[in-house]
Protein backbone atom coordinates (compact mmCIF):
# COMPACT_ATOMS: atom_id res chain seq x y z
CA UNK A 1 0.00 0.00 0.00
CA UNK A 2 0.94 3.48 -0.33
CA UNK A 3 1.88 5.16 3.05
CA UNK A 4 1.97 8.98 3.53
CA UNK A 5 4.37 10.65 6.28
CA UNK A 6 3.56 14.34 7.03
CA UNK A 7 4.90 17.16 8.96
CA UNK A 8 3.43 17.39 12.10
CA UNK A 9 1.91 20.86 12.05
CA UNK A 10 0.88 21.41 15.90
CA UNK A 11 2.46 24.14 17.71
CA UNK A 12 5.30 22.47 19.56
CA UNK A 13 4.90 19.40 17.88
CA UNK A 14 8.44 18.04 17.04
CA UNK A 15 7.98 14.24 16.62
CA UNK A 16 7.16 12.53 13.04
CA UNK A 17 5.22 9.30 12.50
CA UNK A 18 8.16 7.27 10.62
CA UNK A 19 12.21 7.32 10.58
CA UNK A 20 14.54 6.17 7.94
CA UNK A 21 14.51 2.87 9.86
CA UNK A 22 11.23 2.10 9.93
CA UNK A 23 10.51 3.45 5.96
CA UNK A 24 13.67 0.85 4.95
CA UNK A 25 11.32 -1.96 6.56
CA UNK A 26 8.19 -0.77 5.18
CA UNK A 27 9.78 -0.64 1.84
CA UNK A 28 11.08 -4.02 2.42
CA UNK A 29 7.75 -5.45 3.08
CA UNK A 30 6.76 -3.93 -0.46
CA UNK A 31 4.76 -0.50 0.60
CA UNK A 32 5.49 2.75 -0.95
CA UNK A 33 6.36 5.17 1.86
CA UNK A 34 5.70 9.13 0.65
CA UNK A 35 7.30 11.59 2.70
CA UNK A 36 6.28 15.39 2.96
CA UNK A 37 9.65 17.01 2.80
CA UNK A 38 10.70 19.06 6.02
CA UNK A 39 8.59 16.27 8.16
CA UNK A 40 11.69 15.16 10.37
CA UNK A 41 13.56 18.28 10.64
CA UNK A 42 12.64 18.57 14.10
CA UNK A 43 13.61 15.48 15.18
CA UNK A 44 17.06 15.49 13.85
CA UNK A 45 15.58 13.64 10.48
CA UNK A 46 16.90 15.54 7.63
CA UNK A 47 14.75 14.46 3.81
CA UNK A 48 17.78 12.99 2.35
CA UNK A 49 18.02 10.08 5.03
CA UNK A 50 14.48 9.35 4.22
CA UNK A 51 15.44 9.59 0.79
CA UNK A 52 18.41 6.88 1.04
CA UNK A 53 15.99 4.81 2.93
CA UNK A 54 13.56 4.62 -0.11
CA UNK A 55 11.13 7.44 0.59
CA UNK A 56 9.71 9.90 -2.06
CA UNK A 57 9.72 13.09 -0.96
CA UNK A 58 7.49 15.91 -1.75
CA UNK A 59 4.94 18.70 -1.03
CA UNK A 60 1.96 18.01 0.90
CA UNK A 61 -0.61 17.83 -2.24
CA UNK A 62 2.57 15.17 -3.80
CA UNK A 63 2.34 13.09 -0.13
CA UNK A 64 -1.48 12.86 -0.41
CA UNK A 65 -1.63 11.66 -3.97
CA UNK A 66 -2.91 8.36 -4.42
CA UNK A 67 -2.14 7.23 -0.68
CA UNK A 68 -4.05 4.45 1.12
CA UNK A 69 -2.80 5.39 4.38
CA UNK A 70 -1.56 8.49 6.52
CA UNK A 71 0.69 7.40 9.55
CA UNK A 72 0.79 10.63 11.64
CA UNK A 73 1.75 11.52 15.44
CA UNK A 74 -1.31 14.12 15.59
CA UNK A 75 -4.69 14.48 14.43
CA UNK A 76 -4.13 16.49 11.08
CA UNK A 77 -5.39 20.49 11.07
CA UNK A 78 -8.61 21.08 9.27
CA UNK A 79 -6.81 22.18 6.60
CA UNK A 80 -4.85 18.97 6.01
CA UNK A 81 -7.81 16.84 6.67
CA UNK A 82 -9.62 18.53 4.18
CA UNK A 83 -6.90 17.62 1.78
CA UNK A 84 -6.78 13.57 2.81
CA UNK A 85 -8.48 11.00 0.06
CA UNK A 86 -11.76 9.53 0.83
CA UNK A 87 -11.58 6.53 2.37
CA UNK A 88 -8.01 6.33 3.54
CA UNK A 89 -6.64 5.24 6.54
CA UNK A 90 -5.17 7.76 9.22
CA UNK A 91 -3.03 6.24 12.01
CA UNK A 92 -2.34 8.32 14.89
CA UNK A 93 -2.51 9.39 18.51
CA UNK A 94 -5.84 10.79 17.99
CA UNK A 95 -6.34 12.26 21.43
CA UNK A 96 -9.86 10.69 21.25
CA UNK A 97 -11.19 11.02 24.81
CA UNK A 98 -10.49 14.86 24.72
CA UNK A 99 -12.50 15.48 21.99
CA UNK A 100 -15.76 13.94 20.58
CA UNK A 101 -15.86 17.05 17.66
CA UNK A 102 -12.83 16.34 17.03
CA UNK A 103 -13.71 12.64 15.97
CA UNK A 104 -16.91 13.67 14.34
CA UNK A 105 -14.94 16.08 11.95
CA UNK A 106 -12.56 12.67 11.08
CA UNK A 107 -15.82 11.03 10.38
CA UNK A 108 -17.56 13.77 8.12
CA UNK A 109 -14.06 13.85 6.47
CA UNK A 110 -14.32 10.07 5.15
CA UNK A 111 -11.60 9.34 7.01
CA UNK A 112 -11.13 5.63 8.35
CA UNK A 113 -9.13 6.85 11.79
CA UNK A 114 -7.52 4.37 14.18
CA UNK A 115 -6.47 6.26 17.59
CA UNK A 116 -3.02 4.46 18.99
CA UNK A 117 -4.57 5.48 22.30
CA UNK A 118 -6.99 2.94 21.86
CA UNK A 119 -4.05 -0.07 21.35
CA UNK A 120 -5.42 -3.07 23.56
CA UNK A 121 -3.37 -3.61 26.36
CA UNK A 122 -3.00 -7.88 25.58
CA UNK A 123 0.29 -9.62 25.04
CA UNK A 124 -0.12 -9.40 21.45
CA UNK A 125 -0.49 -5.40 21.13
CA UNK A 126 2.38 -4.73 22.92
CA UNK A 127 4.61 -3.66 20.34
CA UNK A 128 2.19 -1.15 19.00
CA UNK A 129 1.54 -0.08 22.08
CA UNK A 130 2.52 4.10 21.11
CA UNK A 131 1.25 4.89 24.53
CA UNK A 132 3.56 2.76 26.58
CA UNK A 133 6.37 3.34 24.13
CA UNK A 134 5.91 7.24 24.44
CA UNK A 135 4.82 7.06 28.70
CA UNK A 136 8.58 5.44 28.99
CA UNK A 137 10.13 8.93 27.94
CA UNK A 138 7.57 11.24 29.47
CA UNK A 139 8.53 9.74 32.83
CA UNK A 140 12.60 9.86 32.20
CA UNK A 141 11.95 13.82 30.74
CA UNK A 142 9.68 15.05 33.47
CA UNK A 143 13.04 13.83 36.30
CA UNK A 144 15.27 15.69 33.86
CA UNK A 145 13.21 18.64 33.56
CA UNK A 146 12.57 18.30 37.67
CA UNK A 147 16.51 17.90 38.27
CA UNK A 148 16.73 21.50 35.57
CA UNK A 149 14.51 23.25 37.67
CA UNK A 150 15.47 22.25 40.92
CA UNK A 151 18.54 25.13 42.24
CA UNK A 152 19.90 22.14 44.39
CA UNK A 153 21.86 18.43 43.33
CA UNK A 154 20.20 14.92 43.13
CA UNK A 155 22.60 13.02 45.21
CA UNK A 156 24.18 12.89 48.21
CA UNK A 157 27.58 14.69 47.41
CA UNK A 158 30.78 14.40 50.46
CA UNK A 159 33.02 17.44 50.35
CA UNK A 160 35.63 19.06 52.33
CA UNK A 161 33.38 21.91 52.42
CA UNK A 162 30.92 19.95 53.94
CA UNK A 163 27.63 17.14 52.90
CA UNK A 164 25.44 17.85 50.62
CA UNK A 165 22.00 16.07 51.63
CA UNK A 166 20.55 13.66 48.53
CA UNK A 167 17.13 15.33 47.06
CA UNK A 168 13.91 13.66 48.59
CA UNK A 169 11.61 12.56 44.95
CA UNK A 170 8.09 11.46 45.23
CA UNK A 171 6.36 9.38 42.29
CA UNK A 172 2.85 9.75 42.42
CA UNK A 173 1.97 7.00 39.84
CA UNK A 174 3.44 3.78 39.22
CA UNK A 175 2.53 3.38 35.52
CA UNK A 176 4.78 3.35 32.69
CA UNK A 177 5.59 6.79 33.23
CA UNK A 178 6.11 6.50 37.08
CA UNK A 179 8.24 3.87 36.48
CA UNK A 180 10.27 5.25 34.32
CA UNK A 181 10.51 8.14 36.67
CA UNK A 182 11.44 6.11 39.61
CA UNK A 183 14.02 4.56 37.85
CA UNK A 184 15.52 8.43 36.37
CA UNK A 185 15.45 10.06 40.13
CA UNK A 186 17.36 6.76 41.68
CA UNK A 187 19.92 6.72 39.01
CA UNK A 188 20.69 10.42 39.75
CA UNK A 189 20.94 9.89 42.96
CA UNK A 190 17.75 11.09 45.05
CA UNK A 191 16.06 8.93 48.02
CA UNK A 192 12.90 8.08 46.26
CA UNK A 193 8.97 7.03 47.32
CA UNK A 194 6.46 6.48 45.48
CA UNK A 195 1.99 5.69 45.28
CA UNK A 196 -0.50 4.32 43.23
CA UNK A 197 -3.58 2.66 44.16
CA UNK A 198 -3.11 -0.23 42.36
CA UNK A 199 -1.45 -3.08 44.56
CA UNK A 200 0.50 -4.59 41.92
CA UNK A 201 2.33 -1.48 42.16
CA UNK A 202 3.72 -1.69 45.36
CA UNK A 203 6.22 -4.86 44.48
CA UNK A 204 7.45 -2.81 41.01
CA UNK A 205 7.90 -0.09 43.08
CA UNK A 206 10.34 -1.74 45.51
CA UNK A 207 11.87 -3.88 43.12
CA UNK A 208 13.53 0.02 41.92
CA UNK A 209 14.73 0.88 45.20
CA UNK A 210 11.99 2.93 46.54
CA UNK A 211 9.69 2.84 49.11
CA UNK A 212 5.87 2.74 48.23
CA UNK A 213 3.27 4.67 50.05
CA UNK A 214 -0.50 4.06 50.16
CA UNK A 215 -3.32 3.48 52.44
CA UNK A 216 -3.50 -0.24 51.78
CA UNK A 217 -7.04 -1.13 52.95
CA UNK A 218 -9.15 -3.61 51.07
CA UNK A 219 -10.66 -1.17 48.64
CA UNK A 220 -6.81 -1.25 47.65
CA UNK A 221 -6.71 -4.36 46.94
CA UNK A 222 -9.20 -4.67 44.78
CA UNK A 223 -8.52 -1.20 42.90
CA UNK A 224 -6.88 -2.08 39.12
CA UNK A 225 -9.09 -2.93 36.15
CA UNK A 226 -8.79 -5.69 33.56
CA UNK A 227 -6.85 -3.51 30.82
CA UNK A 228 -4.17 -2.68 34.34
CA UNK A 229 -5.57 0.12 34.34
CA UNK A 230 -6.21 2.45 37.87
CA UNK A 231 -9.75 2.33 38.53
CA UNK A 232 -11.39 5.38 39.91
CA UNK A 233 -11.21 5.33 44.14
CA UNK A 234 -14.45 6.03 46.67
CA UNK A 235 -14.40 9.45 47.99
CA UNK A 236 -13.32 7.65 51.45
CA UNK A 237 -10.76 6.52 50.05
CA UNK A 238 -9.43 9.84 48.43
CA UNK A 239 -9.65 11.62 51.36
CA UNK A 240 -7.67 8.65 53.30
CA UNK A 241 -5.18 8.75 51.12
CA UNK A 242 -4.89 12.82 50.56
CA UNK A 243 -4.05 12.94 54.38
CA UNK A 244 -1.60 10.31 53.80
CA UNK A 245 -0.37 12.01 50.87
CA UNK A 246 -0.21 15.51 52.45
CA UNK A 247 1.99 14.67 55.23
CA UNK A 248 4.56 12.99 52.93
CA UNK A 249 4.52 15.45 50.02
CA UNK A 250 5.88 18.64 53.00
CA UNK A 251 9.14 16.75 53.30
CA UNK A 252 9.71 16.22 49.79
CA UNK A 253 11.83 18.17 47.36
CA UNK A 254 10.21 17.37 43.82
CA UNK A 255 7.00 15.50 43.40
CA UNK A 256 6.21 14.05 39.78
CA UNK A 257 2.68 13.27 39.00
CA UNK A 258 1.71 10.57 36.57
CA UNK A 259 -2.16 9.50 37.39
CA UNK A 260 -4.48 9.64 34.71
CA UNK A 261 -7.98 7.86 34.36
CA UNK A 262 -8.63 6.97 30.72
CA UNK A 263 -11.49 8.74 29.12
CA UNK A 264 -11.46 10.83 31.97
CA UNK A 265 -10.11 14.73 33.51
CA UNK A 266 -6.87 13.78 35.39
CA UNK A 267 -7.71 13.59 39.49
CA UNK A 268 -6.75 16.32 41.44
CA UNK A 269 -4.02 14.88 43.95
CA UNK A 270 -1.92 17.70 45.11
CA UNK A 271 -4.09 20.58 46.31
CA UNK A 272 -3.41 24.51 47.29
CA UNK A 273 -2.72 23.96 50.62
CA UNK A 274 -0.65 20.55 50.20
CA UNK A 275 2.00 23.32 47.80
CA UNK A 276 2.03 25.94 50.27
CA UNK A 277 3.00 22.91 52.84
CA UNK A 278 6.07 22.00 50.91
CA UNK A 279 9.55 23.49 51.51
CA UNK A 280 10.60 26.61 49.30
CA UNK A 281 12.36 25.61 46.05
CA UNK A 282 10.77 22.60 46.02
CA UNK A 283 9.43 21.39 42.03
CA UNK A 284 6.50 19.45 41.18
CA UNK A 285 6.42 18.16 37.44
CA UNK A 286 2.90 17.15 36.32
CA UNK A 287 3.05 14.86 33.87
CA UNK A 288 -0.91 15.30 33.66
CA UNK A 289 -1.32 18.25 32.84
CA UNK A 290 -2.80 18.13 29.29
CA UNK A 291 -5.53 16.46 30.79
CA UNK A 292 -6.61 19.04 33.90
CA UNK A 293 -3.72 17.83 35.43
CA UNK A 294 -2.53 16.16 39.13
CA UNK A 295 -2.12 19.65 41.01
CA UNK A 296 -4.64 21.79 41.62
CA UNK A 297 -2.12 24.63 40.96
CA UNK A 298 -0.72 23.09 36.57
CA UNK A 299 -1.21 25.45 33.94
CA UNK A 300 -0.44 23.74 30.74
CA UNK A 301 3.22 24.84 29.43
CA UNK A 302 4.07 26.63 32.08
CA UNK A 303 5.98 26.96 35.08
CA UNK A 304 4.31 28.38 38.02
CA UNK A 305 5.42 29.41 41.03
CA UNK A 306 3.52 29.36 44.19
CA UNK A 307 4.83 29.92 47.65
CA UNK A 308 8.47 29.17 46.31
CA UNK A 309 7.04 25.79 44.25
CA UNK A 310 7.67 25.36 41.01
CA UNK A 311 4.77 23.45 39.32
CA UNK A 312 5.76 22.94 35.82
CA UNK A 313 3.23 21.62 33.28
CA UNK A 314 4.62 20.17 30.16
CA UNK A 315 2.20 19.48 27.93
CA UNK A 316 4.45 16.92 25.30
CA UNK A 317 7.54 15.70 26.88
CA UNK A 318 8.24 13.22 24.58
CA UNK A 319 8.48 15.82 21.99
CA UNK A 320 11.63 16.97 24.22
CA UNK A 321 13.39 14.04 23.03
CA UNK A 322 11.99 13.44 19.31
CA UNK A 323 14.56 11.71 17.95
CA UNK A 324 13.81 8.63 20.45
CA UNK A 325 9.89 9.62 20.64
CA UNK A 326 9.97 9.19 17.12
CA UNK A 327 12.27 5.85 16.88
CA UNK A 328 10.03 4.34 19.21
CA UNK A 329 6.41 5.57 17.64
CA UNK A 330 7.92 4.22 14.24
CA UNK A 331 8.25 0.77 15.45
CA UNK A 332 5.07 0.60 16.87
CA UNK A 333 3.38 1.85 13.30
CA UNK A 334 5.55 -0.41 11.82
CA UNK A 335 4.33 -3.27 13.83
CA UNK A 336 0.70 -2.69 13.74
CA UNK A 337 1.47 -2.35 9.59
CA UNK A 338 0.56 -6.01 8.98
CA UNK A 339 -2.63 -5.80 10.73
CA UNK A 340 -3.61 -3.12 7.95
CA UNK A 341 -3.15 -5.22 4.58
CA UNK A 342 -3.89 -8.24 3.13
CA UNK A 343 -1.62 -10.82 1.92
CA UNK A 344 -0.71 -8.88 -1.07
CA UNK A 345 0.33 -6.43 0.41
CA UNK A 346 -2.78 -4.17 -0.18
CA UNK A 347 -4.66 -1.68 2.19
CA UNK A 348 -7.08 -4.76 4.04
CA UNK A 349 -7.28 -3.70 7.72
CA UNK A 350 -8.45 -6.81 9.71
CA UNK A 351 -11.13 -5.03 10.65
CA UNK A 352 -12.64 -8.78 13.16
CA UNK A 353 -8.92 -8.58 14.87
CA UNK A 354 -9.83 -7.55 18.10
CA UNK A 355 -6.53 -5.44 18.32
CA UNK A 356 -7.98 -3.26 15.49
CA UNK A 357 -11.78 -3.34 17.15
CA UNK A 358 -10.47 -1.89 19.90
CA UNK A 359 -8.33 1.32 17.89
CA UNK A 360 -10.89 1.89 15.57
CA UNK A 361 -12.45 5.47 16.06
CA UNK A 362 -14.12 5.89 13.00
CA UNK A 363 -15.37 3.97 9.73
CA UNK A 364 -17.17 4.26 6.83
CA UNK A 365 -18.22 8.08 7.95
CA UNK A 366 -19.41 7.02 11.47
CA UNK A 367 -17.54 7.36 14.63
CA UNK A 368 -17.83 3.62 15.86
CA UNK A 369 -15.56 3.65 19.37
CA UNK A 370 -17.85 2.58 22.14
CA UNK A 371 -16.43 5.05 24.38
CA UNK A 372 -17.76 7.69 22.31
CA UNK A 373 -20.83 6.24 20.63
């Protein structure tokens, strides 16, 4: 099939859908890969490696032509949807729980959409799965951005001068992401704890070298859904745990926040008076933000500061490291890729496959996802 790459064109957007690695593979496998030129330039991807890999480069009107599919990172602008053929495929992160319009428009468009958000989380999905692949970096970045902000070292440093006392890090999420994060603040050297309310959590957690937190009651133990997913907690058991949580998070020097509900506005875990609590210089990264965010206090891409706290709310960390965001998103289009044609090679997705059941958004000019239904 024929396979169009374009240029991401959302402010701050820096990631692209494909890399000369994965386009060499696709053109292996016998699919035409058409490239908008300028489409990797922000991740370090100039046209002339796509080129060598067996791209075709061109304008945007050139990438469209005669293409079966569009592999993209973000939902296309109106404009560019406007400009997609009937009936093709778009692959993306569709951001499909934010916005129901927004996956009416891809209907009314005649646009076939799959949303990468939507990836089943089974054994067999989970090299597609874009938002594992792209959670893993969010959680390393947010440390990094944490240990930038921060006006005082990670780790416990000896001088002759004197000691310099190791950073106290809080992970509040054990997910991908928190993981990931857990891992970042250790390896710099901070003392590390961490929450989630999903007891599986507690034994990745320690296996990292930190210590997990949590009001571990039996609502706990029952609190993680099929998909291993967080399930949404009682109101007794939010306020149990806020206490809990607002008695640790004064001592700490940087708090990340990872907790998101799927399909829903990310819960409110660090309030007001929980920031004015914490020491002076003290950084929370909220990973959450673009959805509402963890703290009470995030403002999407920006860095507050309240009381001496710095809340910083990066809306697209993995776009702060696009050359690996990108590598990684790649492979996962590149694996779902077979899923899409038929034995020939042709544009066939396998539309009974329950991995593509459960990404398909919209088909045939309807938008078909349960979830938004």
């Amino acid at each position: 099939m024929k396979i169009a790459i374009l240029k991401e064109r959302r402010d701050g957007e820096t990631r692209v859908a494909a890399t000369p690695g994965s386009v060499k593979k696709l053109v292996a496998d016998g699919h035409e890969v058409q490239v908008e030129k300028g489409a990797g330039a922000a991740a370090s991807l100039p046209d002339d490696l796509f080129e060598s890999a067996g791209a075709k480069l061109g304008t945007l009107a050139a990438t469209l032509k005669g293409v079966d599919a569009v592999y993209a990172v973000r939902t296309p602008d109106a404009e560019t949807l406007a400009k997609l053929p009937k009936g093709c495929l778009l692959v993306g992160l569709l951001e499909p729980h934010g916005d129901k319009a927004q996956a009416e428009a891809l209907a009314a468009a005649g646009v076939n959409a799959l949303a990468m958000e939507f990836t089943p989380r089974i054994t067999r999905a989970q090299a597609m799965d874009a938002l594992s692949s792209q959670s893993n970096l969010s959680g390393y970045r947010a440390v990094i951005e944490a240990s930038q902000i921060y006006r005082r070292a990670f780790p416990m440093m000896m001088t002759a001068a004197g000691t310099v006392a190791a950073a106290k890090a809080f992970v509040m999420g054990a997910g991908v992401a928190g993981l990931q994060a857990i891992a970042t603040a250790r390896r710099l050297g901070a003392v590390v704890t961490a929450t989630d309310v999903r007891p599986a959590a507690k034994e990745q957690v320690a296996s990292l070298g930190a210590k997990f937190v949590a009001v571990e009651d039996e609502e706990f133990k029952a609190a993680e859904t099929a998909g291993g997913y967080a399930k949404e907690m009682s109101k007794e058991y939010q306020a149990k745990q806020a206490e809990l949580v607002a008695s640790h998070i004064a001592k700490q020097d940087v708090v990340v926040t990872t907790a998101l509900i799927p399909g829903r506005p990310a819960p409110k875990l660090i309030t007001k008076a929980m920031v004015e609590a914490m020491k002076p210089g003290s950084v929370i990264v909220d990973i959450a933000a673009p959805m509402g965010g963890n703290c009470e206090l995030t403002r999407v891409d920006e860095i507050v500061e309240h009381n001496g706290v710095s809340i910083a709310g990066f809306s697209n960390l993995p776009g702060r490291l696009a050359a690996d965001a990108s590598s990684l998103y790649a492979r996962n289009l590149v694996n779902l890729t077979p899923l899409l044609v038929s034995e020939d090679g042709g544009l066939a997705p396998h539309w009974d496959d329950e991995i593509i059941v459960g990404m398909t958004l919209t088909r045939d000019g309807k938008v078909v996802h349960e979830t938004l239904k």
